[in-house]
PDB file of N, CA and C in Angstrom:
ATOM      1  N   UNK A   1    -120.645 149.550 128.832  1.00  0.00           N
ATOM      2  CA  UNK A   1    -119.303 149.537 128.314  1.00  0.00           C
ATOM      3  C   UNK A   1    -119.089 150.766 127.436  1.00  0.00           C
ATOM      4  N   UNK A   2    -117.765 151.262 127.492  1.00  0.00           N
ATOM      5  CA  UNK A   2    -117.783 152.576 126.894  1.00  0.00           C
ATOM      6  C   UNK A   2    -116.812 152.414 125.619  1.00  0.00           C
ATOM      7  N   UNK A   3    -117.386 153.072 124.552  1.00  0.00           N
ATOM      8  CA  UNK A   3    -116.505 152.821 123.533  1.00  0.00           C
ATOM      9  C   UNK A   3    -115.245 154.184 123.244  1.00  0.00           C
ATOM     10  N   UNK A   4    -114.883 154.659 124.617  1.00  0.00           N
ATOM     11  CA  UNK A   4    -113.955 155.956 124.406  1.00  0.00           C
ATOM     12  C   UNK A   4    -112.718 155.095 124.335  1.00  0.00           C
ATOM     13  N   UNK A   5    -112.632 153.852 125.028  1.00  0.00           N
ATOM     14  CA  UNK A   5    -110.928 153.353 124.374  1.00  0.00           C
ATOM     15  C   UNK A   5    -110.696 152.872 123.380  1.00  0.00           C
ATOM     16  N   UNK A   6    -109.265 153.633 123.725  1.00  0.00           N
ATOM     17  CA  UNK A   6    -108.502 153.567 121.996  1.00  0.00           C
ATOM     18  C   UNK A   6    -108.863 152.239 121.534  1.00  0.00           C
ATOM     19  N   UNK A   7    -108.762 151.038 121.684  1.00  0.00           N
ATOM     20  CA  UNK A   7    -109.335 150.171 121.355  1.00  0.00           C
ATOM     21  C   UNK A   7    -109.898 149.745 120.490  1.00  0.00           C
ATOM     22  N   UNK A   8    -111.066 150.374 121.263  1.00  0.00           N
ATOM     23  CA  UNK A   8    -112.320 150.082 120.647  1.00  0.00           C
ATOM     24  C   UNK A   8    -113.241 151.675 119.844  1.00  0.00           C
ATOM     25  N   UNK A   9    -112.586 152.684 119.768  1.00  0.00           N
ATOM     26  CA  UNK A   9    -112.984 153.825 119.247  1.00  0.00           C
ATOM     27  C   UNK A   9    -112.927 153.918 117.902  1.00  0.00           C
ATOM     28  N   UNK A  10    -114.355 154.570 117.253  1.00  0.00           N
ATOM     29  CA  UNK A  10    -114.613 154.159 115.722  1.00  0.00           C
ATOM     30  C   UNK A  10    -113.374 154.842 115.008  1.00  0.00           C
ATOM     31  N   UNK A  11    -112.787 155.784 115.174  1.00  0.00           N
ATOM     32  CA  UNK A  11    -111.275 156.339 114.458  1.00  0.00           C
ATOM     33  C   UNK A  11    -110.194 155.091 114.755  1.00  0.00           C
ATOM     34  N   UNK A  12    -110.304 154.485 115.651  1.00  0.00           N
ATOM     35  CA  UNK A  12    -108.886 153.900 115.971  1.00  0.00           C
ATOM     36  C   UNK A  12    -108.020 153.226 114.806  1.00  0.00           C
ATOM     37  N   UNK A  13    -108.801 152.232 114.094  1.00  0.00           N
ATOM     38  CA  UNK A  13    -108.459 151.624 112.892  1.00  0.00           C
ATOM     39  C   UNK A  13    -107.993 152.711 111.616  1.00  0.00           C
ATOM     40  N   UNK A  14    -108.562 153.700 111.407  1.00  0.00           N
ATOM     41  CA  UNK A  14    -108.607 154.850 110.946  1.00  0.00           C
ATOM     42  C   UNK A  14    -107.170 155.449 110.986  1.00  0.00           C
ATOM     43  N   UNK A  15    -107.054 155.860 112.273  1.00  0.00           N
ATOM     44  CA  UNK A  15    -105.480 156.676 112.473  1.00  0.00           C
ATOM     45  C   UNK A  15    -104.353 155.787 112.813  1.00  0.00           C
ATOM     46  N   UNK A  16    -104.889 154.309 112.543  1.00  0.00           N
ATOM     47  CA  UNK A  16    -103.271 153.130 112.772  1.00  0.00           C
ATOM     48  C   UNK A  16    -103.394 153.068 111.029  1.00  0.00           C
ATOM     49  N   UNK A  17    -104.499 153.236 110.095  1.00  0.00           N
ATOM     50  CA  UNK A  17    -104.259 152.897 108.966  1.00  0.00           C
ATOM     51  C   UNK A  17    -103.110 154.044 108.576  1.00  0.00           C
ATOM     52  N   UNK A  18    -103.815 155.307 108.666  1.00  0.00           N
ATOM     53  CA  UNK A  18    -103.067 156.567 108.302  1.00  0.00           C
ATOM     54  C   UNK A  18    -101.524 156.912 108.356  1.00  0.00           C
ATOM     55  N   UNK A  19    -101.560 156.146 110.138  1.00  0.00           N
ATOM     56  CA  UNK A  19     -99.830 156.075 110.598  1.00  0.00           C
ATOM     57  C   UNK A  19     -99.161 155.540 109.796  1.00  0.00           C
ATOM     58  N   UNK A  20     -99.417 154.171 109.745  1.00  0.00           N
ATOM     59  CA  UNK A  20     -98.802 153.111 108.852  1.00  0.00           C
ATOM     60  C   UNK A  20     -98.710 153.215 107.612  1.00  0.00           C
ATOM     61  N   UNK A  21     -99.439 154.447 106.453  1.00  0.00           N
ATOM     62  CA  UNK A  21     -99.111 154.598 105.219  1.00  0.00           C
ATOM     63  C   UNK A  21     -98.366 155.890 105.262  1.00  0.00           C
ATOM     64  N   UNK A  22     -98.277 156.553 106.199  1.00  0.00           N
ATOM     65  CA  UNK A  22     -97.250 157.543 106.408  1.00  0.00           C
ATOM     66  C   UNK A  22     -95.953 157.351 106.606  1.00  0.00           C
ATOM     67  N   UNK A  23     -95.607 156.325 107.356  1.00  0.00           N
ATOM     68  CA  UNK A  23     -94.720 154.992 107.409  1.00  0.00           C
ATOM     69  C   UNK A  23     -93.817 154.863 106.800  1.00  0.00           C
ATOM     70  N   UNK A  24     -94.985 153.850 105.360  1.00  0.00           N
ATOM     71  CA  UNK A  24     -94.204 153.566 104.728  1.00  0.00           C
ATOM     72  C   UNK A  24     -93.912 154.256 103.528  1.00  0.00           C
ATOM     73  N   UNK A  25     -94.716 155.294 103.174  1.00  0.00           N
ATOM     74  CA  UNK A  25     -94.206 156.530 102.194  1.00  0.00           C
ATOM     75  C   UNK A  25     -93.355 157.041 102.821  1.00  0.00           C
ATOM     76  N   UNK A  26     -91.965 156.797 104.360  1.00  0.00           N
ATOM     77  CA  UNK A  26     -91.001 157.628 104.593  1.00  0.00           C
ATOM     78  C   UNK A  26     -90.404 156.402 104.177  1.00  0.00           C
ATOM     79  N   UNK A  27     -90.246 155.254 104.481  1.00  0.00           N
ATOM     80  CA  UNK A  27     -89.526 153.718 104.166  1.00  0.00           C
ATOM     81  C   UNK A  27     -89.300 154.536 102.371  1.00  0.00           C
ATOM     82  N   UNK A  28     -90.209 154.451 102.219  1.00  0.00           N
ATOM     83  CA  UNK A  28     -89.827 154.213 100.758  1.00  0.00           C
ATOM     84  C   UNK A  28     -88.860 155.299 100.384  1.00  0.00           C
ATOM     85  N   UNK A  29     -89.373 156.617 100.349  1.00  0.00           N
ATOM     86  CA  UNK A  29     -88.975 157.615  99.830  1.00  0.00           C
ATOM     87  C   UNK A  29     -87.195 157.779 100.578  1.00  0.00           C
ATOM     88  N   UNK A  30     -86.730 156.819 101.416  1.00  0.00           N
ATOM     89  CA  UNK A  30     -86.025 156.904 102.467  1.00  0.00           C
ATOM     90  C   UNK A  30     -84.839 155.813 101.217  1.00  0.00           C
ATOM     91  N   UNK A  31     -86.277 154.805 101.009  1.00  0.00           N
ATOM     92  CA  UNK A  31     -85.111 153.885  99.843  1.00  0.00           C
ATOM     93  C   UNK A  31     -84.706 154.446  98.658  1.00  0.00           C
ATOM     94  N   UNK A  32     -85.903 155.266  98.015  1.00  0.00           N
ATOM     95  CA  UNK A  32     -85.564 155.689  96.514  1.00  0.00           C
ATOM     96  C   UNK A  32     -84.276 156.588  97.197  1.00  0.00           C
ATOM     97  N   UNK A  33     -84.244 157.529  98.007  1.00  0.00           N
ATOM     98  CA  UNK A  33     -83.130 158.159  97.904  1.00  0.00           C
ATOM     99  C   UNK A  33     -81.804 157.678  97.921  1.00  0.00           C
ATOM    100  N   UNK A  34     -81.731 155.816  98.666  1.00  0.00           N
ATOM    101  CA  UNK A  34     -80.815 155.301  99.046  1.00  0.00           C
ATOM    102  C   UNK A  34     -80.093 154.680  97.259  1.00  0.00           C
ATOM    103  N   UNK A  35     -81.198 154.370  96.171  1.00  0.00           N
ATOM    104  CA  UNK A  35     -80.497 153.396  95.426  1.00  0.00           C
ATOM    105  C   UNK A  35     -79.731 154.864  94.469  1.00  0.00           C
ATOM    106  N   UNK A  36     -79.720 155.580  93.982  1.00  0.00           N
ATOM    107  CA  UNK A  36     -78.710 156.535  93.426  1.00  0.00           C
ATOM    108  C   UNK A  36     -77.734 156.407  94.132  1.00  0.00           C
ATOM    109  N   UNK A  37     -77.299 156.601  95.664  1.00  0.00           N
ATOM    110  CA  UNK A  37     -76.015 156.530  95.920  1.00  0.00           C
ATOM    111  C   UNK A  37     -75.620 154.744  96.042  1.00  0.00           C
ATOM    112  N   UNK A  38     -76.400 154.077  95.992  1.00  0.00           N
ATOM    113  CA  UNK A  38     -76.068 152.180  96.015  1.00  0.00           C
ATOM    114  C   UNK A  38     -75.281 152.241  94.069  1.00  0.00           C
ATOM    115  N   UNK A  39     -75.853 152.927  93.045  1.00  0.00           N
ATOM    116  CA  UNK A  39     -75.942 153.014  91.859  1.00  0.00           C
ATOM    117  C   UNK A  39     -74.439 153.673  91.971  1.00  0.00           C
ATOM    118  N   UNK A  40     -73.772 154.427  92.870  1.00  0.00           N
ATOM    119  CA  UNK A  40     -72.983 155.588  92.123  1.00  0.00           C
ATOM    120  C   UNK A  40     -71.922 154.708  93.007  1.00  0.00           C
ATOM    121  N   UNK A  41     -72.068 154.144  94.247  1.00  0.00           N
ATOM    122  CA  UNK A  41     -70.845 153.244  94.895  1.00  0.00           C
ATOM    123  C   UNK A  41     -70.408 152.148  94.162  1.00  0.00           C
ATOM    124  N   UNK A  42     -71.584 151.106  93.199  1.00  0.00           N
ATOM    125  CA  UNK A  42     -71.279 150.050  92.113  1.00  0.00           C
ATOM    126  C   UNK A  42     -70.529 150.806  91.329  1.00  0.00           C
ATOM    127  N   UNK A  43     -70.608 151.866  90.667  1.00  0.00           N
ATOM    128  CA  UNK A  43     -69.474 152.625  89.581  1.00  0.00           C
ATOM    129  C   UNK A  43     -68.467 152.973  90.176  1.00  0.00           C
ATOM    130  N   UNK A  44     -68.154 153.630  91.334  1.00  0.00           N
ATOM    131  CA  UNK A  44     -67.258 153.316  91.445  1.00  0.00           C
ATOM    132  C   UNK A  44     -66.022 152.200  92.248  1.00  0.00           C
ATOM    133  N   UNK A  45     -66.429 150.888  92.721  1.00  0.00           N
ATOM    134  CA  UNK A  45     -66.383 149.945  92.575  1.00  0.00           C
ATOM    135  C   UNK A  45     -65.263 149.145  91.577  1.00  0.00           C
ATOM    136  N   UNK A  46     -66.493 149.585  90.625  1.00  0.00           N
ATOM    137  CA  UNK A  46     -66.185 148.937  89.265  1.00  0.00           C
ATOM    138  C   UNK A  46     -64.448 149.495  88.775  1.00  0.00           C
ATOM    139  N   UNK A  47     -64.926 151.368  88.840  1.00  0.00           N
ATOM    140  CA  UNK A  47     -63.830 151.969  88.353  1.00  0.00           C
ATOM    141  C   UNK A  47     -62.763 151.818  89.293  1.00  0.00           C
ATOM    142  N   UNK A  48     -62.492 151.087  90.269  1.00  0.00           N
ATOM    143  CA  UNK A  48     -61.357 150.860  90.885  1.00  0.00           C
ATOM    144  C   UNK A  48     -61.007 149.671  90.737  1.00  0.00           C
ATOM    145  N   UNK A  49     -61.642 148.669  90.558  1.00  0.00           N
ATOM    146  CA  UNK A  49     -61.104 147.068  89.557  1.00  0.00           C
ATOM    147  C   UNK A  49     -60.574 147.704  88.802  1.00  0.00           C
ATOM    148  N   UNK A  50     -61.322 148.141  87.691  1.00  0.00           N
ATOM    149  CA  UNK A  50     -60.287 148.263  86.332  1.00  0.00           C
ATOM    150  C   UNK A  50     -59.246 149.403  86.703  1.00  0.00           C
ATOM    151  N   UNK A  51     -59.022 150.218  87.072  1.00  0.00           N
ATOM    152  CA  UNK A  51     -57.911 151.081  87.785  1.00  0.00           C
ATOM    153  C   UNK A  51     -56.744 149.952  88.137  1.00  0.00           C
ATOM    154  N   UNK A  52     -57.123 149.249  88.772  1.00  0.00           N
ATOM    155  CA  UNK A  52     -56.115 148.364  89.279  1.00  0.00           C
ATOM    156  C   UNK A  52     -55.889 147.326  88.529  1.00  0.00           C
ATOM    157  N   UNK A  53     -56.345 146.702  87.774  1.00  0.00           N
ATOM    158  CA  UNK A  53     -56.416 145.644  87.055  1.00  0.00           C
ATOM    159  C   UNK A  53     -54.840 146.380  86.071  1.00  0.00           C
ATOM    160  N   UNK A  54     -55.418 147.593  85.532  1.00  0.00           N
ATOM    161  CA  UNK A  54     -54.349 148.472  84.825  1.00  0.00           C
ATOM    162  C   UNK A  54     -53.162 148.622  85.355  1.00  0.00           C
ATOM    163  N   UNK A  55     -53.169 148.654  86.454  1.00  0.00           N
ATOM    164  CA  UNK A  55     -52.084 149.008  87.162  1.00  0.00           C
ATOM    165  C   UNK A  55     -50.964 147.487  87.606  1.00  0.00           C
ATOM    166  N   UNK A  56     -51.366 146.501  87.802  1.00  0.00           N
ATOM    167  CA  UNK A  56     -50.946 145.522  87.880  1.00  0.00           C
ATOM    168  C   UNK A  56     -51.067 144.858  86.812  1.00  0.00           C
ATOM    169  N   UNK A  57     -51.615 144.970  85.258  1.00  0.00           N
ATOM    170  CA  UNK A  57     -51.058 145.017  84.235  1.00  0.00           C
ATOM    171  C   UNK A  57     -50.273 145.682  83.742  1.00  0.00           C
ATOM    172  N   UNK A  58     -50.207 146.672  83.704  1.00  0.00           N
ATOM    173  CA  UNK A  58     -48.893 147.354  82.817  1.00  0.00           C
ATOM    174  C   UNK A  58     -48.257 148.320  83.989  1.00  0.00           C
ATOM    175  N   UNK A  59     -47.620 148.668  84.971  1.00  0.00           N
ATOM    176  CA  UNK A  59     -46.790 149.439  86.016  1.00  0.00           C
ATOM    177  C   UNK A  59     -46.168 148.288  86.957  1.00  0.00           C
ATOM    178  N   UNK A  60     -47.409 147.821  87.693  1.00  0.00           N
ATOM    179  CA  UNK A  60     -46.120 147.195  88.706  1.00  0.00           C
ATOM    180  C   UNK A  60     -45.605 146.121  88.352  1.00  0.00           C
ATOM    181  N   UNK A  61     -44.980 145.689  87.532  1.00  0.00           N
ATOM    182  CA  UNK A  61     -44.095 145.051  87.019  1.00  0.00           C
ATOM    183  C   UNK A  61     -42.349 145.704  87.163  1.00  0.00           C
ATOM    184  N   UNK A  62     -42.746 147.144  87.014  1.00  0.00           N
ATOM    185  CA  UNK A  62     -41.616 147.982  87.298  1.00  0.00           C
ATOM    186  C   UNK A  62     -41.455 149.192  87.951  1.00  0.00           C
ATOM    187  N   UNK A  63     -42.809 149.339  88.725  1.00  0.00           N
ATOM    188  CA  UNK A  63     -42.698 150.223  89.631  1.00  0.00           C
ATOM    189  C   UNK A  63     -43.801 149.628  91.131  1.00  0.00           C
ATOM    190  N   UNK A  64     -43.514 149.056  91.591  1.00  0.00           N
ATOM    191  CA  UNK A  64     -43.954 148.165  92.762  1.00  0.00           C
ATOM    192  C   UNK A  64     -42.694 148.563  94.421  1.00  0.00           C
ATOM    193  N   UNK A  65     -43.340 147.838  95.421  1.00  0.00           N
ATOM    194  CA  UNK A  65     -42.360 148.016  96.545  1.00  0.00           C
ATOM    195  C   UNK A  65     -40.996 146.878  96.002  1.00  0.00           C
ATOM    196  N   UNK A  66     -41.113 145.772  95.400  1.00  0.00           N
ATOM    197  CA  UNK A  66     -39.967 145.084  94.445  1.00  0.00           C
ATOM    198  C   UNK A  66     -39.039 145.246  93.350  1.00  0.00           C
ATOM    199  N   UNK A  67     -39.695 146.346  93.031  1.00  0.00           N
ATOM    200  CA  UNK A  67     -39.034 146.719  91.988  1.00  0.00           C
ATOM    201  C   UNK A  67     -39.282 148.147  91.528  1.00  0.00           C
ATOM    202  N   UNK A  68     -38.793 149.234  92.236  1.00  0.00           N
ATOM    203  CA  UNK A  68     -39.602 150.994  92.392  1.00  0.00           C
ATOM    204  C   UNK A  68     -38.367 151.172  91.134  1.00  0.00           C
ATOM    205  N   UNK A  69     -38.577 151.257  89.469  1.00  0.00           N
ATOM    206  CA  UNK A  69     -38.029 152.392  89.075  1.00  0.00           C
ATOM    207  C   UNK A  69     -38.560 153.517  89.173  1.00  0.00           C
ATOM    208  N   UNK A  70     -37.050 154.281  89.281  1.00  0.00           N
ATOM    209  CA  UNK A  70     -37.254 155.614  89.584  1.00  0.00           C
ATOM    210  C   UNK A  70     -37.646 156.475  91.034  1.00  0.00           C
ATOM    211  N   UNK A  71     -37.399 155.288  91.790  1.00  0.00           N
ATOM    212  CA  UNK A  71     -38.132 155.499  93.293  1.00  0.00           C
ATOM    213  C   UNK A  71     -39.871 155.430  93.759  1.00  0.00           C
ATOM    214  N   UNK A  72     -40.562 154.955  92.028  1.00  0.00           N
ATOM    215  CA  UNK A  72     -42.019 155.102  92.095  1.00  0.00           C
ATOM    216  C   UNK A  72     -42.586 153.525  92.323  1.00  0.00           C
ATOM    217  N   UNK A  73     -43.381 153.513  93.658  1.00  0.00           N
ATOM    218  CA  UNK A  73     -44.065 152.697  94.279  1.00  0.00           C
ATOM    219  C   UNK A  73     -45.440 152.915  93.702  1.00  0.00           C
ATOM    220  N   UNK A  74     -45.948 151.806  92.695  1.00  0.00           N
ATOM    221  CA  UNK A  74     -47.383 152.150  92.850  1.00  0.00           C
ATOM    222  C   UNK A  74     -48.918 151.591  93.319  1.00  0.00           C
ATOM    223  N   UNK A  75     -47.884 150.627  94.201  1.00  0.00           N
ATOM    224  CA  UNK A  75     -48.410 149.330  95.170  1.00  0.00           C
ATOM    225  C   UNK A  75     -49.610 149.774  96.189  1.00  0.00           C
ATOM    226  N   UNK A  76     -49.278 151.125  96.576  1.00  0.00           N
ATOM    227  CA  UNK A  76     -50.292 151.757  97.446  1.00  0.00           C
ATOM    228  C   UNK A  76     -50.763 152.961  97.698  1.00  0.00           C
ATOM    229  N   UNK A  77     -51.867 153.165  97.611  1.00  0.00           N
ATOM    230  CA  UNK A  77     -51.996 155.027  97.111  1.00  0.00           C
ATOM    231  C   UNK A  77     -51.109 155.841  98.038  1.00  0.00           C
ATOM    232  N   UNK A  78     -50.793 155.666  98.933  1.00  0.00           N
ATOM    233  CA  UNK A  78     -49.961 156.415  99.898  1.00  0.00           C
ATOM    234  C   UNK A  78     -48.781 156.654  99.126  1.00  0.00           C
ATOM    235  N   UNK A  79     -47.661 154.997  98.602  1.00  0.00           N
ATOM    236  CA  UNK A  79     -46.404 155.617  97.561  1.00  0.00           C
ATOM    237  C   UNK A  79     -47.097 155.968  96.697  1.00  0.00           C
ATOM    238  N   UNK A  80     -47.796 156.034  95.953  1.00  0.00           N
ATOM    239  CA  UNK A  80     -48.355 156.852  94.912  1.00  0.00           C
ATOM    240  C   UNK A  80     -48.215 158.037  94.752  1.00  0.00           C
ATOM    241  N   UNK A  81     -48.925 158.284  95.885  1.00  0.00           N
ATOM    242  CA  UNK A  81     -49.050 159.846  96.009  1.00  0.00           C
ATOM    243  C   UNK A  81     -47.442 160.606  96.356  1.00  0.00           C
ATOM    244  N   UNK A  82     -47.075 159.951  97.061  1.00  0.00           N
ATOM    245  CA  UNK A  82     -45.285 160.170  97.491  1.00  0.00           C
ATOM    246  C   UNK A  82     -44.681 160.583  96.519  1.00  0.00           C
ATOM    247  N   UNK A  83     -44.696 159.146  95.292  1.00  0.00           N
ATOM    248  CA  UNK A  83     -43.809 159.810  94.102  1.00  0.00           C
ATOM    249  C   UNK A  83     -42.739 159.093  93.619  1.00  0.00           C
ATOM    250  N   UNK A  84     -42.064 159.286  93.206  1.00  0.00           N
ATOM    251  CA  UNK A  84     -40.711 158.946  92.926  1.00  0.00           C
ATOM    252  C   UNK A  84     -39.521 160.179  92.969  1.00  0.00           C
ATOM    253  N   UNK A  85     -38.544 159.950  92.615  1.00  0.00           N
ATOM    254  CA  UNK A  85     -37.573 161.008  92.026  1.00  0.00           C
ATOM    255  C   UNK A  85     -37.890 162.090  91.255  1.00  0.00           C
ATOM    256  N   UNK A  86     -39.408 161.888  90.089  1.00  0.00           N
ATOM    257  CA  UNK A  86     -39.444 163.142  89.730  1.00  0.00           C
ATOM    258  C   UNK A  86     -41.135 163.735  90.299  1.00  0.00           C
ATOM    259  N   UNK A  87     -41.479 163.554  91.636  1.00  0.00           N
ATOM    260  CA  UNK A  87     -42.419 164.179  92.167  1.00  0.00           C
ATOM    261  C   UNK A  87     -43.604 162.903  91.859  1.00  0.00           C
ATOM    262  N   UNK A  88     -44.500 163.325  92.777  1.00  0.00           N
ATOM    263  CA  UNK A  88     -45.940 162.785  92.979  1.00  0.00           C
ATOM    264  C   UNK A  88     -46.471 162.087  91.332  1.00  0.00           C
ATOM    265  N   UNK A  89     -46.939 161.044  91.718  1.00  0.00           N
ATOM    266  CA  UNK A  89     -47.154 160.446  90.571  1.00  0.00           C
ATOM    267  C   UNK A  89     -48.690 160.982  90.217  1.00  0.00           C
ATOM    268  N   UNK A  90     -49.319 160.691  91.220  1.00  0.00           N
ATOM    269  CA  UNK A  90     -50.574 161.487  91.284  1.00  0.00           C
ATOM    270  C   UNK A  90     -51.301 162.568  91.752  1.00  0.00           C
ATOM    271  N   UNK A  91     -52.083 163.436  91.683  1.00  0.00           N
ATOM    272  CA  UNK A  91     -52.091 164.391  92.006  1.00  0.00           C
ATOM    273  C   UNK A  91     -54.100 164.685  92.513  1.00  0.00           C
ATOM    274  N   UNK A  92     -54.379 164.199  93.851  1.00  0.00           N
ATOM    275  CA  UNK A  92     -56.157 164.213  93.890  1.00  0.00           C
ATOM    276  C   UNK A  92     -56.520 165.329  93.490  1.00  0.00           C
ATOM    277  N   UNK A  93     -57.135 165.174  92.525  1.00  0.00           N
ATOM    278  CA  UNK A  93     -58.607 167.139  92.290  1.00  0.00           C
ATOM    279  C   UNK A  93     -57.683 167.044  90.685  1.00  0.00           C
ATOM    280  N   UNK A  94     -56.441 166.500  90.888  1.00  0.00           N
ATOM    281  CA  UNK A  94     -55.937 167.495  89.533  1.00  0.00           C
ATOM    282  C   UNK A  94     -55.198 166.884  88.459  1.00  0.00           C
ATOM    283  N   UNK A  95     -56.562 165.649  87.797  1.00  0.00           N
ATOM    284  CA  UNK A  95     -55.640 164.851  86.936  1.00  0.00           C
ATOM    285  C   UNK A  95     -55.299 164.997  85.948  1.00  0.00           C
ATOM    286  N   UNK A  96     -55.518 166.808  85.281  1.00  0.00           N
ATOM    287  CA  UNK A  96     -55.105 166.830  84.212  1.00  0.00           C
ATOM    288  C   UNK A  96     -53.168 167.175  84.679  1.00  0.00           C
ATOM    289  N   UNK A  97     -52.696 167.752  85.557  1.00  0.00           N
ATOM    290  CA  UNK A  97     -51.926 167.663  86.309  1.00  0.00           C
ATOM    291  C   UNK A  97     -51.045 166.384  86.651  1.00  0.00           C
ATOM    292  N   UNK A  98     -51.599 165.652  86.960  1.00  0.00           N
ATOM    293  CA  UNK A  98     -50.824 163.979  87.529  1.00  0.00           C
ATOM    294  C   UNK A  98     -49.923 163.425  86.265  1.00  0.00           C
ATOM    295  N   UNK A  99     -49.065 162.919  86.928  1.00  0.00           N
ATOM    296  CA  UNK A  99     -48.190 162.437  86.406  1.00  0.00           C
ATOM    297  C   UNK A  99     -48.703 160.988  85.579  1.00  0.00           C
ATOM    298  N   UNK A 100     -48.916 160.500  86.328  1.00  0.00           N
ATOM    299  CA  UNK A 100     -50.119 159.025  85.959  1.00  0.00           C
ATOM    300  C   UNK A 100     -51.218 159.673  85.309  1.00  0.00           C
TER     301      UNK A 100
END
């Protein structure tokens, strides 16, 4: 009986150990890279509750698709961005700029 198959060859155990911790040092290093962006999607998350929470506390009460003073919808980023009568309420890249 010959011990040249993979099998049964004195490396074999050897280079399935090797594979398999090569493996999982990519698993891992594959996860650490994953939880910073899992970390940075919970923030912002978060910062769009309270964005909105704000916004349906104190605006749409009087600037909603029910009730737009001034022509300003701020029910959906699309009227948002639209505006009212005196231009774009918001402005992406440039909030020192925005109206809001």
């Amino acid at each position: 009986m010959s011990n040249t198959a993979l099998g049964t060859h004195p490396l074999a155990a050897t280079v399935v150990l090797l594979a398999l911790r090569a493996m999982r040092r990519s698993v891992l290093a594959a996860f650490g890279m994953l939880l910073p962006v899992a970390a940075n999607l919970a923030a912002a998350y978060e910062a769009n509750d309270s964005a909105l929470a704000i916004l349906r506390d104190n605006c749409l009460a009087c600037h909603s698709k029910a009730a737009s003073m001034s022509g300003l919808d701020l029910s959906t980023r699309e009227s948002a961005l639209k505006g009212g009568q005196r231009g774009p309420a918001i402005l992406p890249g440039r909030a020192a700029d925005s109206r809001l």
